[in-house]
PDB file of N, CA and C in Angstrom:
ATOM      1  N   UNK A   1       0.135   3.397 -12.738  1.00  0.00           N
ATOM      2  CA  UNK A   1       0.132   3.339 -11.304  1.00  0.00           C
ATOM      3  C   UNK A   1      -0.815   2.226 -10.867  1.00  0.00           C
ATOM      4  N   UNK A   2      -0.463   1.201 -10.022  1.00  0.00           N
ATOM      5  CA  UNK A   2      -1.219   0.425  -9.233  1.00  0.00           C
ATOM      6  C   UNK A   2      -1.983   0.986  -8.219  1.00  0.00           C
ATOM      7  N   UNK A   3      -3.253   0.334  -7.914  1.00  0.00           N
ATOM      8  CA  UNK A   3      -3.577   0.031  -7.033  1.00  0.00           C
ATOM      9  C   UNK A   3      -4.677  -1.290  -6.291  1.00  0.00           C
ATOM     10  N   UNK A   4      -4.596  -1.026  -5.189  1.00  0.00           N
ATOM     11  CA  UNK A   4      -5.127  -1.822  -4.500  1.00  0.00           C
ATOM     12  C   UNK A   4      -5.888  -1.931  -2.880  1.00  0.00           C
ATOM     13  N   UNK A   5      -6.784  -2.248  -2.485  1.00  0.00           N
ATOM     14  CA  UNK A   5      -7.863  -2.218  -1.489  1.00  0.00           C
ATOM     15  C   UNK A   5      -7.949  -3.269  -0.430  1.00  0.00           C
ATOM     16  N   UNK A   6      -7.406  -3.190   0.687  1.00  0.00           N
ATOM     17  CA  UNK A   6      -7.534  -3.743   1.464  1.00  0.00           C
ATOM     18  C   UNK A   6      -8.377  -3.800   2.846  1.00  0.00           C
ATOM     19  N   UNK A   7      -9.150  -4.116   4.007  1.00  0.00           N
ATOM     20  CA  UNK A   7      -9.054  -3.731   5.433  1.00  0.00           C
ATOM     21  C   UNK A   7      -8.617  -4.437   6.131  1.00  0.00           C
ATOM     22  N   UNK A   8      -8.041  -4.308   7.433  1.00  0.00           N
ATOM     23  CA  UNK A   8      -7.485  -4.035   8.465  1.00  0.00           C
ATOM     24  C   UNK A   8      -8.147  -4.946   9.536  1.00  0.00           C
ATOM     25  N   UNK A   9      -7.440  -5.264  10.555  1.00  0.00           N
ATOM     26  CA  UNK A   9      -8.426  -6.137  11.640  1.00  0.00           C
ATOM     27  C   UNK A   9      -8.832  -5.000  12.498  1.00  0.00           C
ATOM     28  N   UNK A  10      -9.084  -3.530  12.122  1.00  0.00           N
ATOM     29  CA  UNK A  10      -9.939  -2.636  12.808  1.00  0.00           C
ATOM     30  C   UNK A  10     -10.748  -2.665  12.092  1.00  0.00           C
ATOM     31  N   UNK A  11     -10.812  -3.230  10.561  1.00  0.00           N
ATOM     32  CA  UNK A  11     -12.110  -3.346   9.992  1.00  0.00           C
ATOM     33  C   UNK A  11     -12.495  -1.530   8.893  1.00  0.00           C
ATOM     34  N   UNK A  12     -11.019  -1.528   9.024  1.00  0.00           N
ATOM     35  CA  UNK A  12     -10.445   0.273   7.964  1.00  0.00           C
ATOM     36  C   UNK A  12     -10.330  -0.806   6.755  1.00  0.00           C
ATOM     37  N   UNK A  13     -10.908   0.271   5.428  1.00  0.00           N
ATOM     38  CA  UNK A  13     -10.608  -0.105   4.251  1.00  0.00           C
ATOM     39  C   UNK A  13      -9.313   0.891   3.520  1.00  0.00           C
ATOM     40  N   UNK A  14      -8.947   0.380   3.308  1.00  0.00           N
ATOM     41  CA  UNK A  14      -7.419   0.991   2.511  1.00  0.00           C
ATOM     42  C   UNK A  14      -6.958   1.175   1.237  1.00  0.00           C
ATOM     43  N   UNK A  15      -7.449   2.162   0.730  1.00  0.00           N
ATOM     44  CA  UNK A  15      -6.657   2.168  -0.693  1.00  0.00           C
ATOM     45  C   UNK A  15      -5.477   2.601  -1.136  1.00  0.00           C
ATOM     46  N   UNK A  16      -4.168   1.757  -1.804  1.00  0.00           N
ATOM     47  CA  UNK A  16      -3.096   1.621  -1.584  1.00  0.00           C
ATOM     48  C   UNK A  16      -2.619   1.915  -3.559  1.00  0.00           C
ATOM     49  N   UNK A  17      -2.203   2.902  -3.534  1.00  0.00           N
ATOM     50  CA  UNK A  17      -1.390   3.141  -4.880  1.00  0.00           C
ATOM     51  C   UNK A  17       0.200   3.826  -5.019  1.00  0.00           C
ATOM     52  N   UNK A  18       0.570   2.813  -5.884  1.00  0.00           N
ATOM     53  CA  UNK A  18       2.065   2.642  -5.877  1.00  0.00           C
ATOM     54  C   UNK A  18       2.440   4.412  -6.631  1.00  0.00           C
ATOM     55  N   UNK A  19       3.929   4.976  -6.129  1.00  0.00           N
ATOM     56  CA  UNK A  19       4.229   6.148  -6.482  1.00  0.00           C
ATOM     57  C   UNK A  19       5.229   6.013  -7.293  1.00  0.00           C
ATOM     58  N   UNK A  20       6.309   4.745  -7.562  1.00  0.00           N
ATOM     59  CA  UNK A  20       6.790   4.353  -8.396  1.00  0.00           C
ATOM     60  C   UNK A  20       6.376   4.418  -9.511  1.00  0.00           C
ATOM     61  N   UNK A  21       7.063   5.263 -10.705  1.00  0.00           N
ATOM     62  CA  UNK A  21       6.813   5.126 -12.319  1.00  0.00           C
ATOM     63  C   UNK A  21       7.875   4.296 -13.013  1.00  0.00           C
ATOM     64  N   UNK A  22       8.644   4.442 -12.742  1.00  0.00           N
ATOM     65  CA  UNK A  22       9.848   3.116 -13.090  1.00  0.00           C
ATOM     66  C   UNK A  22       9.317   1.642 -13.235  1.00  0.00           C
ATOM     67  N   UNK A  23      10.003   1.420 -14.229  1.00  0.00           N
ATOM     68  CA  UNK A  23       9.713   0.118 -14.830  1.00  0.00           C
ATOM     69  C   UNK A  23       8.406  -0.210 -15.347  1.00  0.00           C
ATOM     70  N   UNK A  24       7.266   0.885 -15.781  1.00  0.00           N
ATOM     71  CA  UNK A  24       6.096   0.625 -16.203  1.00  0.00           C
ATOM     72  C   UNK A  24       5.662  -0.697 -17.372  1.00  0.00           C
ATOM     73  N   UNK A  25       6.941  -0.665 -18.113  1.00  0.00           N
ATOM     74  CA  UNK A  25       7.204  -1.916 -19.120  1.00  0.00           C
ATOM     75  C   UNK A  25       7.101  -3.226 -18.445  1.00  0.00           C
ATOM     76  N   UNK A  26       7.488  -3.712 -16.887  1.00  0.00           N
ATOM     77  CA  UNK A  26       7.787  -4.771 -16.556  1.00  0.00           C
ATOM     78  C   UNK A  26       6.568  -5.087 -15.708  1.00  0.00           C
ATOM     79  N   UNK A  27       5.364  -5.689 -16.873  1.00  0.00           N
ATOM     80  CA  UNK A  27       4.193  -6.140 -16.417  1.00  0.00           C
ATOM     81  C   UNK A  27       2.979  -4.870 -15.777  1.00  0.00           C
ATOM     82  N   UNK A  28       3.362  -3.875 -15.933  1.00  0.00           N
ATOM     83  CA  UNK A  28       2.621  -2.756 -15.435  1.00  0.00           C
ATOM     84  C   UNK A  28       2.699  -2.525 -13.523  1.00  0.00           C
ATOM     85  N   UNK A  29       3.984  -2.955 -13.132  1.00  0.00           N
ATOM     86  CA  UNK A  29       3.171  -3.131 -11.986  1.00  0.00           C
ATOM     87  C   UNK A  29       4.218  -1.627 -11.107  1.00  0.00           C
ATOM     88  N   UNK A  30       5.036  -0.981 -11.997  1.00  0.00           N
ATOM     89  CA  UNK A  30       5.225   0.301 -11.406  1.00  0.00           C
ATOM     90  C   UNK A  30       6.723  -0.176 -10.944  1.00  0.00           C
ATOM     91  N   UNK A  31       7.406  -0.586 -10.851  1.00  0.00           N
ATOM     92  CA  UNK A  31       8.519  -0.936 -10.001  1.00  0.00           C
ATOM     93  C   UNK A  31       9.114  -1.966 -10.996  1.00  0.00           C
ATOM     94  N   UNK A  32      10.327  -1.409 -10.958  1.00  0.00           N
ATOM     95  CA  UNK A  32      11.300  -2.586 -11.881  1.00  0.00           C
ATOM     96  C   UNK A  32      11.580  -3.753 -10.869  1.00  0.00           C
ATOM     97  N   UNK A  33      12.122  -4.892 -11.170  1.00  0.00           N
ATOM     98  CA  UNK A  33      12.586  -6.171 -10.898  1.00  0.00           C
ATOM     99  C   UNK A  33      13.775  -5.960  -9.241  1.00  0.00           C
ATOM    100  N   UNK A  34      12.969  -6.280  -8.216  1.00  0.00           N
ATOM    101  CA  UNK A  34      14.159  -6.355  -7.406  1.00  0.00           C
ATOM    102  C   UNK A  34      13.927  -4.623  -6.589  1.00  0.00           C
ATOM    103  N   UNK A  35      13.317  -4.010  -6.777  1.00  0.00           N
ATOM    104  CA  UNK A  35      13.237  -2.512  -6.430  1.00  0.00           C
ATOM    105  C   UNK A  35      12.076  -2.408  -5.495  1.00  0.00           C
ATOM    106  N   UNK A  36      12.360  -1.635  -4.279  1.00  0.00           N
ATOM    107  CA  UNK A  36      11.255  -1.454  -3.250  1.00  0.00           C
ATOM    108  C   UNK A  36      10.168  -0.767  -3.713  1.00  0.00           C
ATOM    109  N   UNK A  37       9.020  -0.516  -3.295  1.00  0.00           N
ATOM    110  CA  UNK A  37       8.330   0.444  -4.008  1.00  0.00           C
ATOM    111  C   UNK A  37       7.063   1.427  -2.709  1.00  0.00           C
ATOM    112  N   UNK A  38       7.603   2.653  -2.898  1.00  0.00           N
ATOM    113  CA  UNK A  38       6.887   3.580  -2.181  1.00  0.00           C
ATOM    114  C   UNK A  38       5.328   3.292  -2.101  1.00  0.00           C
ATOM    115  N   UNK A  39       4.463   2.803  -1.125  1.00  0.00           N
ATOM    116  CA  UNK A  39       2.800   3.000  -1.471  1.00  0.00           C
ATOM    117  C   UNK A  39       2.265   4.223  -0.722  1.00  0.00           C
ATOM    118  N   UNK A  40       1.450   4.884  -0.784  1.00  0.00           N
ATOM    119  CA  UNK A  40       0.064   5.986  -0.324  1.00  0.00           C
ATOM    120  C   UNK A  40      -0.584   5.359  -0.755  1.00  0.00           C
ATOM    121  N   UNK A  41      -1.323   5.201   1.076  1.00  0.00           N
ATOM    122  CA  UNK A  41      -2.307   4.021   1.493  1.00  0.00           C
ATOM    123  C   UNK A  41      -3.218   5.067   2.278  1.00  0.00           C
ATOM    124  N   UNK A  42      -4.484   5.616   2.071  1.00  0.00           N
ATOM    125  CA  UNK A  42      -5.554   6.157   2.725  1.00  0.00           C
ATOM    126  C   UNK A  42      -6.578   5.727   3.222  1.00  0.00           C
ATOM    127  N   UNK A  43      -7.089   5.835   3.934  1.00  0.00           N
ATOM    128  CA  UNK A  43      -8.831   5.212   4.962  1.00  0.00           C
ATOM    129  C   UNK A  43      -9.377   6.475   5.214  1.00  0.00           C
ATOM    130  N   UNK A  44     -10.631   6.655   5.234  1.00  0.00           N
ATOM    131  CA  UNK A  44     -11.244   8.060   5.470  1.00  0.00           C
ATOM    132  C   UNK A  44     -11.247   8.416   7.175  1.00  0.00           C
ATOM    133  N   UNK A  45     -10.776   6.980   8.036  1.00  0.00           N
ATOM    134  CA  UNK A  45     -10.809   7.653   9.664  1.00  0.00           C
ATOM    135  C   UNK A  45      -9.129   7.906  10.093  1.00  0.00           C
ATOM    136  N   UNK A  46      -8.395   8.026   8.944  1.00  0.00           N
ATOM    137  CA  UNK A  46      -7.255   8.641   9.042  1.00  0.00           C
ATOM    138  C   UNK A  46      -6.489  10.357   8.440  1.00  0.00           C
ATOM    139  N   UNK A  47      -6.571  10.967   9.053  1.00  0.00           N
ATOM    140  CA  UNK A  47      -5.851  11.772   8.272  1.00  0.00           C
ATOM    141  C   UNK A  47      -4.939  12.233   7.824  1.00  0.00           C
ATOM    142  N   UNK A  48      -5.006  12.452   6.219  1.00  0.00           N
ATOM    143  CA  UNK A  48      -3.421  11.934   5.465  1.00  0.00           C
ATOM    144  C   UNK A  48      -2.834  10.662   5.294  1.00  0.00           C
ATOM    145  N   UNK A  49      -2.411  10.732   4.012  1.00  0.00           N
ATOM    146  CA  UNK A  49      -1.929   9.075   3.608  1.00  0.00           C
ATOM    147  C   UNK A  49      -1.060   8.756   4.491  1.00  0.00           C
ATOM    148  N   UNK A  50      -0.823   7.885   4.123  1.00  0.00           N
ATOM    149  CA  UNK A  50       0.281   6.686   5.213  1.00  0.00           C
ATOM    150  C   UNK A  50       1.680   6.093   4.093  1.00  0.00           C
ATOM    151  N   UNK A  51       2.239   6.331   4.288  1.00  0.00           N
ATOM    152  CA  UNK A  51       3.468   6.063   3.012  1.00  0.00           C
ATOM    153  C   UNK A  51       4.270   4.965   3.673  1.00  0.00           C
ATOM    154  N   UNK A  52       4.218   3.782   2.507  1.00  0.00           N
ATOM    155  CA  UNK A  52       4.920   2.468   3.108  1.00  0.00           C
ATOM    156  C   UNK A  52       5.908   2.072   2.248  1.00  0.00           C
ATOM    157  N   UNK A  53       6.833   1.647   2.848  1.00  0.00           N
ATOM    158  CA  UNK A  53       7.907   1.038   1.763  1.00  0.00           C
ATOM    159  C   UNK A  53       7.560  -0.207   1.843  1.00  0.00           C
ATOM    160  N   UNK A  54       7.510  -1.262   0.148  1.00  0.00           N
ATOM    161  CA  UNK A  54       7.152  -2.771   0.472  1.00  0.00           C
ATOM    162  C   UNK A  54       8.006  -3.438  -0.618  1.00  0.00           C
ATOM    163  N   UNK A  55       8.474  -4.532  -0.505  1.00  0.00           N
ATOM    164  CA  UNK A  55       8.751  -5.271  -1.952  1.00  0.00           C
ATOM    165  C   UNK A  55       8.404  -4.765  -3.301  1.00  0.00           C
ATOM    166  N   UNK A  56       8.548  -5.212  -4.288  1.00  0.00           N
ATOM    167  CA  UNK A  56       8.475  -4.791  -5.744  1.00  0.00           C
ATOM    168  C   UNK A  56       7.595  -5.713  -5.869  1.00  0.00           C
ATOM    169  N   UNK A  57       7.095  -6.852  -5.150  1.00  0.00           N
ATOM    170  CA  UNK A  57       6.209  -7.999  -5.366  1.00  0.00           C
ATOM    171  C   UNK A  57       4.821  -7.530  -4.868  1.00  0.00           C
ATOM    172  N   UNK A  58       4.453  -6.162  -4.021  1.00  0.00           N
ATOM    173  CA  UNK A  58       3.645  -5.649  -3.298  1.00  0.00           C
ATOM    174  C   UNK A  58       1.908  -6.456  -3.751  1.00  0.00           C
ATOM    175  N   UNK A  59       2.111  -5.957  -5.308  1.00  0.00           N
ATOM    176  CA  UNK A  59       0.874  -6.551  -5.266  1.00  0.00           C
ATOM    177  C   UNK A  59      -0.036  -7.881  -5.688  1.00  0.00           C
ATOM    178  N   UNK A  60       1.303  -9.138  -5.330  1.00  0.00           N
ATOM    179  CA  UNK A  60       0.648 -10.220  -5.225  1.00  0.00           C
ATOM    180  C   UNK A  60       0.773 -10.575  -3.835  1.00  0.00           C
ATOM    181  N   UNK A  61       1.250  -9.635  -2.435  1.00  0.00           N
ATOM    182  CA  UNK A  61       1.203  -9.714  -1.101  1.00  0.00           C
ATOM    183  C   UNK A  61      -0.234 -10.319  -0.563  1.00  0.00           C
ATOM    184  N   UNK A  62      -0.186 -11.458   0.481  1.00  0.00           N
ATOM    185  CA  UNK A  62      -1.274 -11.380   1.094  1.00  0.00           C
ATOM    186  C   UNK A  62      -2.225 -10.066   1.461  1.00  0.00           C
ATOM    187  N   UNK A  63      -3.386 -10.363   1.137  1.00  0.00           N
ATOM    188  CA  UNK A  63      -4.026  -9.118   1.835  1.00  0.00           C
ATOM    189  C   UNK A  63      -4.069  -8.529   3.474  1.00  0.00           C
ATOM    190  N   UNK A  64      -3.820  -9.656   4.405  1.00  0.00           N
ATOM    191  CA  UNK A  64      -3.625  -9.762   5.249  1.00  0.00           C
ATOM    192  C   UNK A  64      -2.476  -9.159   5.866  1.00  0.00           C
ATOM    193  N   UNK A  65      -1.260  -9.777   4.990  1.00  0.00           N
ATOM    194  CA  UNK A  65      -0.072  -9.487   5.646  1.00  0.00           C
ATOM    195  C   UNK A  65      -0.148  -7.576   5.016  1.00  0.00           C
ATOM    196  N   UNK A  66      -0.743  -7.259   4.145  1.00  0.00           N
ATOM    197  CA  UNK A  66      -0.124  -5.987   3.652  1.00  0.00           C
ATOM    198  C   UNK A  66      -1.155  -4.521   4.766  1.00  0.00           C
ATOM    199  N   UNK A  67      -2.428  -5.539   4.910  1.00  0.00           N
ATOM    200  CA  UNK A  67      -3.235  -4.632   6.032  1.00  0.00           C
ATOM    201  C   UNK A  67      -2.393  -4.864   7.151  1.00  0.00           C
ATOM    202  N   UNK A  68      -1.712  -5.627   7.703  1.00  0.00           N
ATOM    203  CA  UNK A  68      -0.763  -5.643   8.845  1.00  0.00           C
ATOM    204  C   UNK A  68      -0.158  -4.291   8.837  1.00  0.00           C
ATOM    205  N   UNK A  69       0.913  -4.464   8.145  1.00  0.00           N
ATOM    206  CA  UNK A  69       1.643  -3.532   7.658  1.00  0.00           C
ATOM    207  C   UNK A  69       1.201  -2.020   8.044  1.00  0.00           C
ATOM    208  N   UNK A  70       0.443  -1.986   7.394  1.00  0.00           N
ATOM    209  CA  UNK A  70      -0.879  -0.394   7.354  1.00  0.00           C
ATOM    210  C   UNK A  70      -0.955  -0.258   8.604  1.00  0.00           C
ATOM    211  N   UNK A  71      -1.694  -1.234   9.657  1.00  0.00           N
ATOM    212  CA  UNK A  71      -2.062  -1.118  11.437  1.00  0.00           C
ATOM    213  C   UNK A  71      -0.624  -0.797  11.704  1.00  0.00           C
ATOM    214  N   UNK A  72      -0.094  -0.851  11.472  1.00  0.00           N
ATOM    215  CA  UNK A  72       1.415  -0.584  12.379  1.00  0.00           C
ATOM    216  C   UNK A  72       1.833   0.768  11.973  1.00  0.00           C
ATOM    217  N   UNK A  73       1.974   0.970  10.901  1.00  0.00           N
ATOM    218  CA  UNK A  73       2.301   2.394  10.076  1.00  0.00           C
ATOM    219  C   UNK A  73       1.748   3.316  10.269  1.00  0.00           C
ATOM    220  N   UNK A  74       0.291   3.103  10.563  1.00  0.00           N
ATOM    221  CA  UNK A  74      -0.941   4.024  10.489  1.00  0.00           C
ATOM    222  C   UNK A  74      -0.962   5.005  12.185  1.00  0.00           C
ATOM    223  N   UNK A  75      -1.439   6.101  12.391  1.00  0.00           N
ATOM    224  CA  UNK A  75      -1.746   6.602  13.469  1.00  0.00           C
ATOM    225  C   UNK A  75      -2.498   6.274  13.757  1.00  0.00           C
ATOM    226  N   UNK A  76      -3.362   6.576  15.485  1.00  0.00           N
ATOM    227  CA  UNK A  76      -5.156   5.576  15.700  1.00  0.00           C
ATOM    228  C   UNK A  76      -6.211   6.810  14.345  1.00  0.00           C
ATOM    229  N   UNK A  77      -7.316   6.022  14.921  1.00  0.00           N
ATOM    230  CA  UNK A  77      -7.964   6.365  13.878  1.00  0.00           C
ATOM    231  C   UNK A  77      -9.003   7.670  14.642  1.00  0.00           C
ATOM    232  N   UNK A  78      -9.254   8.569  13.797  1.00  0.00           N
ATOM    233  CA  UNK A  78      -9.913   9.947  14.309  1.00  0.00           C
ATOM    234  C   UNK A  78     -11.287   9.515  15.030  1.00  0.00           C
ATOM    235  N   UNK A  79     -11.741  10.324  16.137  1.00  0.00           N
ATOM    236  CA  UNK A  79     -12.987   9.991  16.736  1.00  0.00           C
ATOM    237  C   UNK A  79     -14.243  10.679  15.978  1.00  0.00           C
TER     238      UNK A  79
END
């Protein structure tokens, strides 16, 4: 299983691990060639993961563009 750590232009840190087990052979990265891949993405001022569908390329994505992603997906954040 991958993962990976991003924040957000709210300045949320995100840890993002792939749920895909398929294709573990093809470079480790969880997702065969060409296949979307489910992420659970958590921040502690959210509650409950955030489940994103992204490319099979997910984790050579800008960090930027993939915290995008998250702000949009995500509910606001708890007070």
């Amino acid at each position: 299983m991958a993962e990976r750590t991003v924040t957000d232009s709210a300045g949320r840190t995100w840890t993002c691990t792939s749920e895909s087990e398929a294709g573990e052979g093809l470079g480790g990265t969880g997702a065969a060639r060409g296949q979307d891949v489910v992420l659970s993405c958590a921040t502690p001022s959210v509650d409950g993961a955030v489940q994103l569908t992204v490319g099979w390329q997910w984790e050579s994505m800008a960090a930027p563009g993939l915290a995008r992603l998250l702000s949009l997906a995500s509910p606001p954040p708890r007070r």
